[in-house]
PDB file of N, CA and C in Angstrom:
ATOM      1  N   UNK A   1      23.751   3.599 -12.317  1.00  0.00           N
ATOM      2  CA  UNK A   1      22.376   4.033 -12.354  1.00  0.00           C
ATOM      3  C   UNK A   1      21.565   3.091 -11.466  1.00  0.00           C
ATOM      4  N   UNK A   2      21.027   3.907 -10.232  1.00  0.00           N
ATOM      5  CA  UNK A   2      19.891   3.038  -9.519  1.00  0.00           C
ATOM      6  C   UNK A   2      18.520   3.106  -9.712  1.00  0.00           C
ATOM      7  N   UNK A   3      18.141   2.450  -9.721  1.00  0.00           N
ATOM      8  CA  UNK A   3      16.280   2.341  -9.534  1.00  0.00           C
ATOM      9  C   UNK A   3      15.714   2.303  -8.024  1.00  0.00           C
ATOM     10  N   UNK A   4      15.024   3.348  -8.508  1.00  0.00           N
ATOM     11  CA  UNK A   4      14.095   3.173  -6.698  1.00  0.00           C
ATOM     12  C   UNK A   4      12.323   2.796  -6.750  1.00  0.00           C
ATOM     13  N   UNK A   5      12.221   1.810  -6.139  1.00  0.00           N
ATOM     14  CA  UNK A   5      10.623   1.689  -6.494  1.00  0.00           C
ATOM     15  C   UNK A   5       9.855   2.938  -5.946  1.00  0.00           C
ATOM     16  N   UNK A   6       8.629   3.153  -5.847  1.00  0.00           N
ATOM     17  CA  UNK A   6       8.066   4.303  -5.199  1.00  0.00           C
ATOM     18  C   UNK A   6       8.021   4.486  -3.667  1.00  0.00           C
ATOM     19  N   UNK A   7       8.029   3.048  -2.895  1.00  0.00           N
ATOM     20  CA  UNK A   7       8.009   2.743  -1.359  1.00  0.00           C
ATOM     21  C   UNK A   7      10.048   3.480  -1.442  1.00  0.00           C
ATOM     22  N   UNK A   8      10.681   2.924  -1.949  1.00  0.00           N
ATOM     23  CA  UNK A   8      12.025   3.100  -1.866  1.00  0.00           C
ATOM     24  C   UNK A   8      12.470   4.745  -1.729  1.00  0.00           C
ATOM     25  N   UNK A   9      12.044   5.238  -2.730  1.00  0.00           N
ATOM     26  CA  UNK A   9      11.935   7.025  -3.143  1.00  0.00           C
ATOM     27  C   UNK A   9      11.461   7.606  -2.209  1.00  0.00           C
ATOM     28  N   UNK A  10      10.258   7.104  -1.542  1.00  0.00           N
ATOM     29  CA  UNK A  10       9.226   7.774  -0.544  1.00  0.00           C
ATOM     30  C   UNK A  10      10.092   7.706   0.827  1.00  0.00           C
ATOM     31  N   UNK A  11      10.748   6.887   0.869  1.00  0.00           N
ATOM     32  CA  UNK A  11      11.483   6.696   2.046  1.00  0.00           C
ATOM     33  C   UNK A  11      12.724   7.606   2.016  1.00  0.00           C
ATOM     34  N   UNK A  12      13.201   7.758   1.327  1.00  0.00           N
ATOM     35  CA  UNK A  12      14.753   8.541   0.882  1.00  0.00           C
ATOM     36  C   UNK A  12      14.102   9.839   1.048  1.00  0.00           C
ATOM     37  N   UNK A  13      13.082  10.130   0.532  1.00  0.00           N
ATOM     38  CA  UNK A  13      12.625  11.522   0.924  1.00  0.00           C
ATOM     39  C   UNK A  13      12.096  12.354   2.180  1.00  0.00           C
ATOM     40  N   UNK A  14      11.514  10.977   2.760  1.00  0.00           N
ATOM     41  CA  UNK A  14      10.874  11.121   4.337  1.00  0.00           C
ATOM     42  C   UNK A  14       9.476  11.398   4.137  1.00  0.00           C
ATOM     43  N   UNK A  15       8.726  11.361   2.779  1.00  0.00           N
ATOM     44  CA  UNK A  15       7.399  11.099   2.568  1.00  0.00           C
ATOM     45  C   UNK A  15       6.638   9.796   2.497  1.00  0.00           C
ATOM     46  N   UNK A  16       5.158  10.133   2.281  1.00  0.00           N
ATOM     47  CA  UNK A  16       4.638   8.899   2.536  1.00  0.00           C
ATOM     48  C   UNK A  16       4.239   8.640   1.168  1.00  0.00           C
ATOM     49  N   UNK A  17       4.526   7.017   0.253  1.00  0.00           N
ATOM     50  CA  UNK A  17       4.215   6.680  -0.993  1.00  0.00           C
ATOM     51  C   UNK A  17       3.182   7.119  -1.563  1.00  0.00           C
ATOM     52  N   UNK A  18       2.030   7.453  -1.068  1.00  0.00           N
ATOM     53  CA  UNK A  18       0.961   8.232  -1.224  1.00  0.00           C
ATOM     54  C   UNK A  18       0.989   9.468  -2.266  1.00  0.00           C
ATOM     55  N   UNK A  19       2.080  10.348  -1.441  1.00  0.00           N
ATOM     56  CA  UNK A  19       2.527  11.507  -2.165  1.00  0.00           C
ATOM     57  C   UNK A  19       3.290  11.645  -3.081  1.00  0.00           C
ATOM     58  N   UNK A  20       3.810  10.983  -3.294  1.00  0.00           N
ATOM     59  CA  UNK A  20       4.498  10.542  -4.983  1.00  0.00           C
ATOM     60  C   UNK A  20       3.653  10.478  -5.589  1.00  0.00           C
ATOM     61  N   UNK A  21       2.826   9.261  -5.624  1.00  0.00           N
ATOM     62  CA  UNK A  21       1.132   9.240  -6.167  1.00  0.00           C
ATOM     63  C   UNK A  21       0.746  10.290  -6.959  1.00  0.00           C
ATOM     64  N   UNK A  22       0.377  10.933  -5.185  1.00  0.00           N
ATOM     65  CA  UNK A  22      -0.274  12.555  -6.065  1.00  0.00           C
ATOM     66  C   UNK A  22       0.133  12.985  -7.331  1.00  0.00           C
ATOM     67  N   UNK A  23       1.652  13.518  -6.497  1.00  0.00           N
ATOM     68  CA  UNK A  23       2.827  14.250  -7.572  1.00  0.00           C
ATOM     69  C   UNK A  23       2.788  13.201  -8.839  1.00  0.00           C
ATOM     70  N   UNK A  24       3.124  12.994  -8.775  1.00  0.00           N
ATOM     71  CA  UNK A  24       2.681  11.755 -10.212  1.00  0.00           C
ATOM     72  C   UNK A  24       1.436  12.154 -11.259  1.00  0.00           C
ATOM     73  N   UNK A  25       0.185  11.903 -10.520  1.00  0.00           N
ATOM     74  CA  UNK A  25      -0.575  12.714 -10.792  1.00  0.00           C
ATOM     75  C   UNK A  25      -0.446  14.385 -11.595  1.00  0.00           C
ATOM     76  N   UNK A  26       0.177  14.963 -10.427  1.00  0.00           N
ATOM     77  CA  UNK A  26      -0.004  16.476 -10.576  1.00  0.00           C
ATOM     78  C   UNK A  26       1.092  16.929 -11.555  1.00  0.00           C
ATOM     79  N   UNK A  27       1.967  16.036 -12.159  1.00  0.00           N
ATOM     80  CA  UNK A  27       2.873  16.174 -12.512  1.00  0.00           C
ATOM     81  C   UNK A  27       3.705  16.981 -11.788  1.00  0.00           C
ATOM     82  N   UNK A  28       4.456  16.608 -10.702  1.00  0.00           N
ATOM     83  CA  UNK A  28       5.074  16.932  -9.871  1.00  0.00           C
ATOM     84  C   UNK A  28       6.276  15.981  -9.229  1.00  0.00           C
ATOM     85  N   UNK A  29       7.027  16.647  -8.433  1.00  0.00           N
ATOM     86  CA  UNK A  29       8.137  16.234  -7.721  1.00  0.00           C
ATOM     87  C   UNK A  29       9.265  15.193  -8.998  1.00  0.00           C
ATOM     88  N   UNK A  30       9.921  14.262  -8.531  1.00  0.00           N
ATOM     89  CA  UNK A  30      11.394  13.848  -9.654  1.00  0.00           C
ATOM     90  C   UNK A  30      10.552  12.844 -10.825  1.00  0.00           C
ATOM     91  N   UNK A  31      11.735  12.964 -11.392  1.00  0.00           N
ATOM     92  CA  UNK A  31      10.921  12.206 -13.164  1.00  0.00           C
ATOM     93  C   UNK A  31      10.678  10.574 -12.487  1.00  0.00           C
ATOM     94  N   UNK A  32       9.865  10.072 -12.717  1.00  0.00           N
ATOM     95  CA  UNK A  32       9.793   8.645 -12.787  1.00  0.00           C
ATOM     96  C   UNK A  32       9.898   7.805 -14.097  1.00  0.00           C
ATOM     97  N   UNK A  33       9.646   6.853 -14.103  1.00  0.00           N
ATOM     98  CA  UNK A  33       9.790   5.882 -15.751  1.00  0.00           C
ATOM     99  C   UNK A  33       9.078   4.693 -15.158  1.00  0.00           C
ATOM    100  N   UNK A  34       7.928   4.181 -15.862  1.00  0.00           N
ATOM    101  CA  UNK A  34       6.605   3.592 -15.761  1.00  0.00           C
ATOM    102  C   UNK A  34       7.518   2.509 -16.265  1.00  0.00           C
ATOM    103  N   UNK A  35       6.780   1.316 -16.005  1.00  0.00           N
ATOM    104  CA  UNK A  35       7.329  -0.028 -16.813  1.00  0.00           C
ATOM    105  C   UNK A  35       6.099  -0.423 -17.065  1.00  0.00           C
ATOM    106  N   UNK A  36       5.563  -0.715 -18.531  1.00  0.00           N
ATOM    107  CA  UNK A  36       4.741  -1.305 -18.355  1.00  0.00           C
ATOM    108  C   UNK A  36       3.508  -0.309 -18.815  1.00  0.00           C
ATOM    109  N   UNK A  37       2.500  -0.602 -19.747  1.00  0.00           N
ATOM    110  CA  UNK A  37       1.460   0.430 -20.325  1.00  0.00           C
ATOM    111  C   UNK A  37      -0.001   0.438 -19.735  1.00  0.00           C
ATOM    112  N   UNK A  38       0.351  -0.508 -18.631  1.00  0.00           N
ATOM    113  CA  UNK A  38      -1.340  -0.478 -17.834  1.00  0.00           C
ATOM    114  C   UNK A  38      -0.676   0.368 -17.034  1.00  0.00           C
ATOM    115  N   UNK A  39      -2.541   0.980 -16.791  1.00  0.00           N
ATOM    116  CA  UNK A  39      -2.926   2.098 -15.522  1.00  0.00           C
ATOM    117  C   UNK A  39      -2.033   1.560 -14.461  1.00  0.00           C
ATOM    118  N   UNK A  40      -1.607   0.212 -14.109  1.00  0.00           N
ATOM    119  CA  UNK A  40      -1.285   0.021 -12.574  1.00  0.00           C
ATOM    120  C   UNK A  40       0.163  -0.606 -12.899  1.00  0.00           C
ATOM    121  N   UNK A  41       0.600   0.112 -13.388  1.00  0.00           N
ATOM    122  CA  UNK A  41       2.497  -0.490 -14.053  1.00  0.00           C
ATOM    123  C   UNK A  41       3.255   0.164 -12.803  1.00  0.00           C
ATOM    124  N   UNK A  42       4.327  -0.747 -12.687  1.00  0.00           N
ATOM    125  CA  UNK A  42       5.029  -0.445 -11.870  1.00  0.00           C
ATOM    126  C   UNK A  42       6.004   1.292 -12.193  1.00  0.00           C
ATOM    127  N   UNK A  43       6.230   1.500 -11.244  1.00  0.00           N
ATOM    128  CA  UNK A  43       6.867   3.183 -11.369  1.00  0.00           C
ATOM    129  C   UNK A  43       8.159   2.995 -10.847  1.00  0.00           C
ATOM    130  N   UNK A  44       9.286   3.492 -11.270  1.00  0.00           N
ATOM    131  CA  UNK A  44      10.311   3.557 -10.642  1.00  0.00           C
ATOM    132  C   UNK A  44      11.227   4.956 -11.077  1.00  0.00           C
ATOM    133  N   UNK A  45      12.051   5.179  -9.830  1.00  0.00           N
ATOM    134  CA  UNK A  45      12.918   6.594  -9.698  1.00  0.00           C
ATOM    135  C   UNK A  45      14.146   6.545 -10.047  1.00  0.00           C
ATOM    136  N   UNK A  46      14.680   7.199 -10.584  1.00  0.00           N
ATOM    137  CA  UNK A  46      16.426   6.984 -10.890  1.00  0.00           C
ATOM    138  C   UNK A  46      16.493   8.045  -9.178  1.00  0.00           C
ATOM    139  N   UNK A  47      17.681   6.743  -8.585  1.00  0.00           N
ATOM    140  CA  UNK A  47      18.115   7.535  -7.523  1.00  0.00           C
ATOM    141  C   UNK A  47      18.690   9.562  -7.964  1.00  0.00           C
ATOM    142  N   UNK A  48      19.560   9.396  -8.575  1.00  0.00           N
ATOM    143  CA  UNK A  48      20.072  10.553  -8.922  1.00  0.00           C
ATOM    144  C   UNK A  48      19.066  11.424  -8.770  1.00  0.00           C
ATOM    145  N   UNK A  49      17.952  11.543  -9.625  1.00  0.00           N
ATOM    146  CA  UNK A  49      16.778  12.347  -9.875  1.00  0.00           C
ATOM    147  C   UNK A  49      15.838  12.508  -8.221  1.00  0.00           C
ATOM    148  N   UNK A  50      16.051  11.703  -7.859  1.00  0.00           N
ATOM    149  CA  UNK A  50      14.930  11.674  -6.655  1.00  0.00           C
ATOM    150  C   UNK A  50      16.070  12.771  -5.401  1.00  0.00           C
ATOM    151  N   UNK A  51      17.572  12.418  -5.644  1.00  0.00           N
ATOM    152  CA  UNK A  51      18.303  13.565  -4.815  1.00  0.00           C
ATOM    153  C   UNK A  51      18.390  14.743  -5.409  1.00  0.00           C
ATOM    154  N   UNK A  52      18.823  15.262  -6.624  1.00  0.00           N
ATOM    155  CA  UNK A  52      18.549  16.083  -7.394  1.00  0.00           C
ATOM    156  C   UNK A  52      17.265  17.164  -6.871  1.00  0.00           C
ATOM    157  N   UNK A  53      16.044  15.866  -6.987  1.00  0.00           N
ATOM    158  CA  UNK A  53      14.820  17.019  -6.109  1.00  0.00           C
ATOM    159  C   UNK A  53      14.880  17.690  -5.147  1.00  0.00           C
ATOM    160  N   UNK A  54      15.703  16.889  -4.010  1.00  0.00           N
ATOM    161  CA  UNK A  54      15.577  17.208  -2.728  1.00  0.00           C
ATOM    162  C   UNK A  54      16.450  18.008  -2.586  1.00  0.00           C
ATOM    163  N   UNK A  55      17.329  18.457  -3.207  1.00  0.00           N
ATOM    164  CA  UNK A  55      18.542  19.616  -2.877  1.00  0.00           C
ATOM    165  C   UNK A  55      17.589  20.734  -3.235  1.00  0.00           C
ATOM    166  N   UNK A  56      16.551  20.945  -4.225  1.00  0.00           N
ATOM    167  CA  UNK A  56      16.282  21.869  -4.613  1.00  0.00           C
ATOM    168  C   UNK A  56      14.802  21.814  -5.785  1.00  0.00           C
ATOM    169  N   UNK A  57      14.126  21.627  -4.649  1.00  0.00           N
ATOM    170  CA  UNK A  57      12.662  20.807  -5.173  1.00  0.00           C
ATOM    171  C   UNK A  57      11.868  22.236  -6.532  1.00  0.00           C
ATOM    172  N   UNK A  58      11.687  23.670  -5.892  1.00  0.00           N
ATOM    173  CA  UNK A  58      11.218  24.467  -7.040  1.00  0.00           C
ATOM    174  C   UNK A  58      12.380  24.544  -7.875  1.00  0.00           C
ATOM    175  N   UNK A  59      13.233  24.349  -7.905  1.00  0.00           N
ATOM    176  CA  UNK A  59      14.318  24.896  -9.506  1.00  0.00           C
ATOM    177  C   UNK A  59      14.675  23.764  -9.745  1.00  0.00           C
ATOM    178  N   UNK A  60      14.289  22.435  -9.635  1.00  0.00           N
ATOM    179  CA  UNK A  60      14.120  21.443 -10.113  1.00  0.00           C
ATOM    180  C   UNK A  60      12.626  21.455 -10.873  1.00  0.00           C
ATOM    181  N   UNK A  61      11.935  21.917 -10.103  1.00  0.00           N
ATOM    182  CA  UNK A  61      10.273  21.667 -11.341  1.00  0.00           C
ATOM    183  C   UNK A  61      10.430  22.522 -12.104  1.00  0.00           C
ATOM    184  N   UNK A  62      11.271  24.008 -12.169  1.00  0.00           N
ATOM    185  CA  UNK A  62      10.969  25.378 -13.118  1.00  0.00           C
ATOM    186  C   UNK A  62      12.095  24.535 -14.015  1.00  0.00           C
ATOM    187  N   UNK A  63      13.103  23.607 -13.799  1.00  0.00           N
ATOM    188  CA  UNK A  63      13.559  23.114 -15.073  1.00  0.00           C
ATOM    189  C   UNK A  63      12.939  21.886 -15.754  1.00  0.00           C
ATOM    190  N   UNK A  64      12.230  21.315 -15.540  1.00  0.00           N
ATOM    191  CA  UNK A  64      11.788  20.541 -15.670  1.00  0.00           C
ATOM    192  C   UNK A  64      10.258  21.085 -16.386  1.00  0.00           C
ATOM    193  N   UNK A  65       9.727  22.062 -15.861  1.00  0.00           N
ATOM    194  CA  UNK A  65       8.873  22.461 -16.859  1.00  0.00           C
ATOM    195  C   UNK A  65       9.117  22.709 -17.662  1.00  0.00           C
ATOM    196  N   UNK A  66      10.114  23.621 -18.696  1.00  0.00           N
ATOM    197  CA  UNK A  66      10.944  24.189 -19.292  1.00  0.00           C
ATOM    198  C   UNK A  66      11.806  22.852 -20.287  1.00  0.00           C
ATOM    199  N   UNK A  67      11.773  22.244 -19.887  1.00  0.00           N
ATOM    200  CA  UNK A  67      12.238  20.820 -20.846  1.00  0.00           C
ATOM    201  C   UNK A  67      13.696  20.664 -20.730  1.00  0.00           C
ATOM    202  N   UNK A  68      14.418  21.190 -19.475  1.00  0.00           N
ATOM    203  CA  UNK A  68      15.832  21.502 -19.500  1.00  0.00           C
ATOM    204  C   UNK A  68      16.447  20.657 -18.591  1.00  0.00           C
ATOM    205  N   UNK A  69      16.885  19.650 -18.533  1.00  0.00           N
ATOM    206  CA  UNK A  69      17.260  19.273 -16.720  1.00  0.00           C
ATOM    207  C   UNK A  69      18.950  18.335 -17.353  1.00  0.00           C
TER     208      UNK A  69
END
């Protein structure tokens, strides 16, 4: 099991850290796991999950809405 910080993820994806952000926000794009209970806690990606997205970014969120993954 790897950890990817958000600069790390953003890069593997070919986006800019920014947009994780958002998605974060919007509840969007791969699961993250917060460390930490302040607003400004570090975020990190399980590699798996962050490729997982990218093979197949909508039937990754329609399971993921759905509580199924």
């Amino acid at each position: 099991m790897k950890w990817l910080t958000n600069r790390e993820a953003a890069a593997l994806m070919g986006i800019h850290p920014m947009t994780l952000a958002k998605w974060r926000c919007e509840r969007r794009g791969p699961r993250f796991q917060k460390l930490g209970s302040q607003a400004a806690s570090r975020v990190r990606y399980l590699d798996r999950e962050v490729r997982m997205y990218m093979k197949d970014p909508d039937g990754y969120e329609a399971r993921n809405r759905r509580g199924v993954a």
